[in-house]
Protein backbone atom coordinates (compact mmCIF):
# COMPACT_ATOMS: atom_id res chain seq x y z
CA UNK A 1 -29.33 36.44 -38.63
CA UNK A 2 -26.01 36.63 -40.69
CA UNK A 3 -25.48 35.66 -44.33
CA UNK A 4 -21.88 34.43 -44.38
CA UNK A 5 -19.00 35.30 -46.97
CA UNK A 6 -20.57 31.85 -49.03
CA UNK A 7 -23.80 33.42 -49.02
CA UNK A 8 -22.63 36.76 -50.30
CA UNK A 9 -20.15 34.95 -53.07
CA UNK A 10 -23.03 32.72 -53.79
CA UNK A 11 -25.62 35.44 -54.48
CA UNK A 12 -23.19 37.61 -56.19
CA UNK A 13 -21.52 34.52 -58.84
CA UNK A 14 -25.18 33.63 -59.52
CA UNK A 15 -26.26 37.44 -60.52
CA UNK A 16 -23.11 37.92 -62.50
CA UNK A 17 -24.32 34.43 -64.24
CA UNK A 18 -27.76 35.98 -64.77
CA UNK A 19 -25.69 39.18 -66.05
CA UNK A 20 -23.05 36.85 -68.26
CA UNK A 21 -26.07 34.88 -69.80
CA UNK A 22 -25.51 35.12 -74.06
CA UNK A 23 -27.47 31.68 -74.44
CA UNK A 24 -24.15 29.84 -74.47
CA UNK A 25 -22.32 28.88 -71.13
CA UNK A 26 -20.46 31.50 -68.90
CA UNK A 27 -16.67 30.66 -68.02
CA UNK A 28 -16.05 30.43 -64.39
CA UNK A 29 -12.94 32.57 -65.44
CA UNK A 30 -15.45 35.26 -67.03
CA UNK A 31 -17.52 35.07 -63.59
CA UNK A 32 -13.62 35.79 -61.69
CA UNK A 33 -13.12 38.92 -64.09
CA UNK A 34 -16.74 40.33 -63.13
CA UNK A 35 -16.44 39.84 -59.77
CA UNK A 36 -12.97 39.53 -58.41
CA UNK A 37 -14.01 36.35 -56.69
CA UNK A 38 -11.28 33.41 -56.52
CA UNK A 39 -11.85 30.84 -59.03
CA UNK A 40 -11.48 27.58 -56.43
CA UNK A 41 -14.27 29.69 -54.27
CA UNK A 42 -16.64 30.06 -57.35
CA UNK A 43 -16.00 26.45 -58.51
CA UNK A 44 -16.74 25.08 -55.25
CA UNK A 45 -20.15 27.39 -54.84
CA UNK A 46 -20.99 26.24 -58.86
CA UNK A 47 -21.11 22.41 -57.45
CA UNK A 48 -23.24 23.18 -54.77
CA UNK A 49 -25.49 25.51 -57.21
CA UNK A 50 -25.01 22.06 -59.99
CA UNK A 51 -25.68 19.81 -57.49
CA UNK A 52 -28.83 21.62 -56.01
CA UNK A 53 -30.03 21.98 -59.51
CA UNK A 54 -29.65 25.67 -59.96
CA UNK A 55 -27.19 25.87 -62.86
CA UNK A 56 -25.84 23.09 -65.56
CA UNK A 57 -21.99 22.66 -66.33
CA UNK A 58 -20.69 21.83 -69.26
CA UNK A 59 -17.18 20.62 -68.93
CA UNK A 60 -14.48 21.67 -71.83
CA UNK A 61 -12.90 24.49 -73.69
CA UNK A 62 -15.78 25.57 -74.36
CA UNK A 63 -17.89 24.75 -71.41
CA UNK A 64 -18.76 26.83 -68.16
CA UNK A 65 -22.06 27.15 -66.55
CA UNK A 66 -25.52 28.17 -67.50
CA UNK A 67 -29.01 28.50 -65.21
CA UNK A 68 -31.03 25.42 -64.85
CA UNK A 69 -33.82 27.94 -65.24
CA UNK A 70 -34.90 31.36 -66.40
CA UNK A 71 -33.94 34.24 -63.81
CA UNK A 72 -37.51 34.94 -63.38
CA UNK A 73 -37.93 31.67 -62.08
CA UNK A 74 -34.87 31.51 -59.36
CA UNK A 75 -34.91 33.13 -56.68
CA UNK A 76 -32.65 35.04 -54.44
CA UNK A 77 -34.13 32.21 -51.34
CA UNK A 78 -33.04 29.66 -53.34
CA UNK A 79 -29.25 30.40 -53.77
CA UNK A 80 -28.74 31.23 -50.32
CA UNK A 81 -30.83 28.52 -49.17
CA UNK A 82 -28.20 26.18 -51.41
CA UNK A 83 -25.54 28.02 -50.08
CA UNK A 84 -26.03 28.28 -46.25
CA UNK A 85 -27.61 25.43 -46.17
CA UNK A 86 -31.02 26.68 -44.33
CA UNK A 87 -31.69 30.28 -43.63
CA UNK A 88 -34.15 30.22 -40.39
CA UNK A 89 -32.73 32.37 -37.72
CA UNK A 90 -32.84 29.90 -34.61
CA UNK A 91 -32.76 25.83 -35.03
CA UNK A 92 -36.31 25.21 -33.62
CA UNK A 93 -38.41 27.23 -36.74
CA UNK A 94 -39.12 27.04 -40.48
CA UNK A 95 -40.90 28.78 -42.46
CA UNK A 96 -43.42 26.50 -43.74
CA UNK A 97 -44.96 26.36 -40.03
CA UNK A 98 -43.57 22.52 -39.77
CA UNK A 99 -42.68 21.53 -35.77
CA UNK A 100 -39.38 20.93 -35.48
CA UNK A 101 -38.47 18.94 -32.72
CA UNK A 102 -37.53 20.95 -29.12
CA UNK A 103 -37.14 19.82 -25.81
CA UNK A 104 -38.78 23.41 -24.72
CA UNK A 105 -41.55 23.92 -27.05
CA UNK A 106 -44.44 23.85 -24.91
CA UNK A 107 -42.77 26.44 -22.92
CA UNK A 108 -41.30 28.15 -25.67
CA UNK A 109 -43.23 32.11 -25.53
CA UNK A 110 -41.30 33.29 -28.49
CA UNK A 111 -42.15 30.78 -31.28
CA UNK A 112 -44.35 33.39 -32.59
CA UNK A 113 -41.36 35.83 -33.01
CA UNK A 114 -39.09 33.09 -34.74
CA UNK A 115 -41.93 31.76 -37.12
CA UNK A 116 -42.56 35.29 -38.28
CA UNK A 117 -39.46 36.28 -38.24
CA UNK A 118 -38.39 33.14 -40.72
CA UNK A 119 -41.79 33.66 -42.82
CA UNK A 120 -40.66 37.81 -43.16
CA UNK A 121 -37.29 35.84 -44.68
CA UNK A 122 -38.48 32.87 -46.45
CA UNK A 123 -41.19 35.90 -48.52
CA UNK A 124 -38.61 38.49 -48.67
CA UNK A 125 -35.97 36.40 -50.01
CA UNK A 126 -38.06 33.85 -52.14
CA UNK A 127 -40.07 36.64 -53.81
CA UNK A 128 -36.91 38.45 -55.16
CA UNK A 129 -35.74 36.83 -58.33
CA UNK A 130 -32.30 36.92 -60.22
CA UNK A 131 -33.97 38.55 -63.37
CA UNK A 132 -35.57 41.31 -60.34
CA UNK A 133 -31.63 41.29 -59.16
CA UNK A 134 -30.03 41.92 -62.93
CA UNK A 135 -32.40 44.35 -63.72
CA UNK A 136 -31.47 46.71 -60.19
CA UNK A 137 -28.25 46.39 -61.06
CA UNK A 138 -28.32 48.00 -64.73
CA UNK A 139 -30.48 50.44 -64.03
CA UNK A 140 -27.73 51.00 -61.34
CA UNK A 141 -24.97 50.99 -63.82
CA UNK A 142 -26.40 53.77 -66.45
CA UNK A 143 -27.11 55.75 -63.17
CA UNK A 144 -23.33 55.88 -62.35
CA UNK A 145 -23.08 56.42 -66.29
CA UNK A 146 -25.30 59.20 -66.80
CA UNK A 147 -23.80 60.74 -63.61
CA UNK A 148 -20.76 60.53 -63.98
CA UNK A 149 -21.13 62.56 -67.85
CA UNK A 150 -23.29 64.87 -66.23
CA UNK A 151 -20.11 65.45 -63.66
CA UNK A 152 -17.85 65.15 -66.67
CA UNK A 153 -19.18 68.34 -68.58
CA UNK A 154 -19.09 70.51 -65.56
């Protein structure tokens, strides 16, 4: 399985949202400067992210876009499921354990493999939250801080 480019943007505009977050809305031009995204890309993932009720927009000078929810209650599954639009790794599973229609399913020997292989996803990904996300990446940041003084007074 492959997350595409919209995927990775998607993840990454959502986290720097999560990051952004002051209680007020977050300019998509803010979001640009943080991660070097284009702004057309970012404004077309934020109307997938509105219209899949992720984030609110507010339009105007003073508008931009805010989570629909706290980040310890979206989940890294749910942007990319937004944003690519499913996430199983072959047409004929889900996760849930729902049939999905196949011409070869009662010959089908792997249907284990996929179904566990899209459960392994489905936890993985829906068990990981934006808060979870924005937390890894400041401890991350005063990491590269402290190191980098540490490296500085050598």
């Amino acid at each position: 399985m492959r997350i595409s480019t919209r995927g990775r943007y998607a993840l990454e505009a959502m986290l720097a949202l999560t990051l952004l977050d002051t209680g007020k809305p977050v300019s998509v031009n803010d979001i640009c400067a943080m991660t070097s995204l284009p702004r057309l890309y970012l404004e077309h993932l934020f109307a997938r992210m509105k219209q899949a009720g992720l984030v609110q927009g507010r339009r105007g000078s003073l508008g931009g876009y805010s989570l629909s929810a706290e980040p310890e209650n979206l989940t890294a599954g749910q942007v990319l499921e937004v944003a690519e639009g499913g996430l199983s790794p072959v047409l004929c599973s889900r996760p849930d354990g729902l049939p999905i229609p196949c011409d070869r399913a009662q010959f089908c020997r792997t249907q284990p493999v996929w179904h566990g292989l899209d459960q392994a996803i489905a936890s993985f990904l829906g068990g990981l939250t934006l808060a979870e996300l924005a937390g890894a990446y400041r401890s991350d940041q005063a990491d590269r801080i402290q190191a980098a003084g540490v490296a500085g007074r050598d």
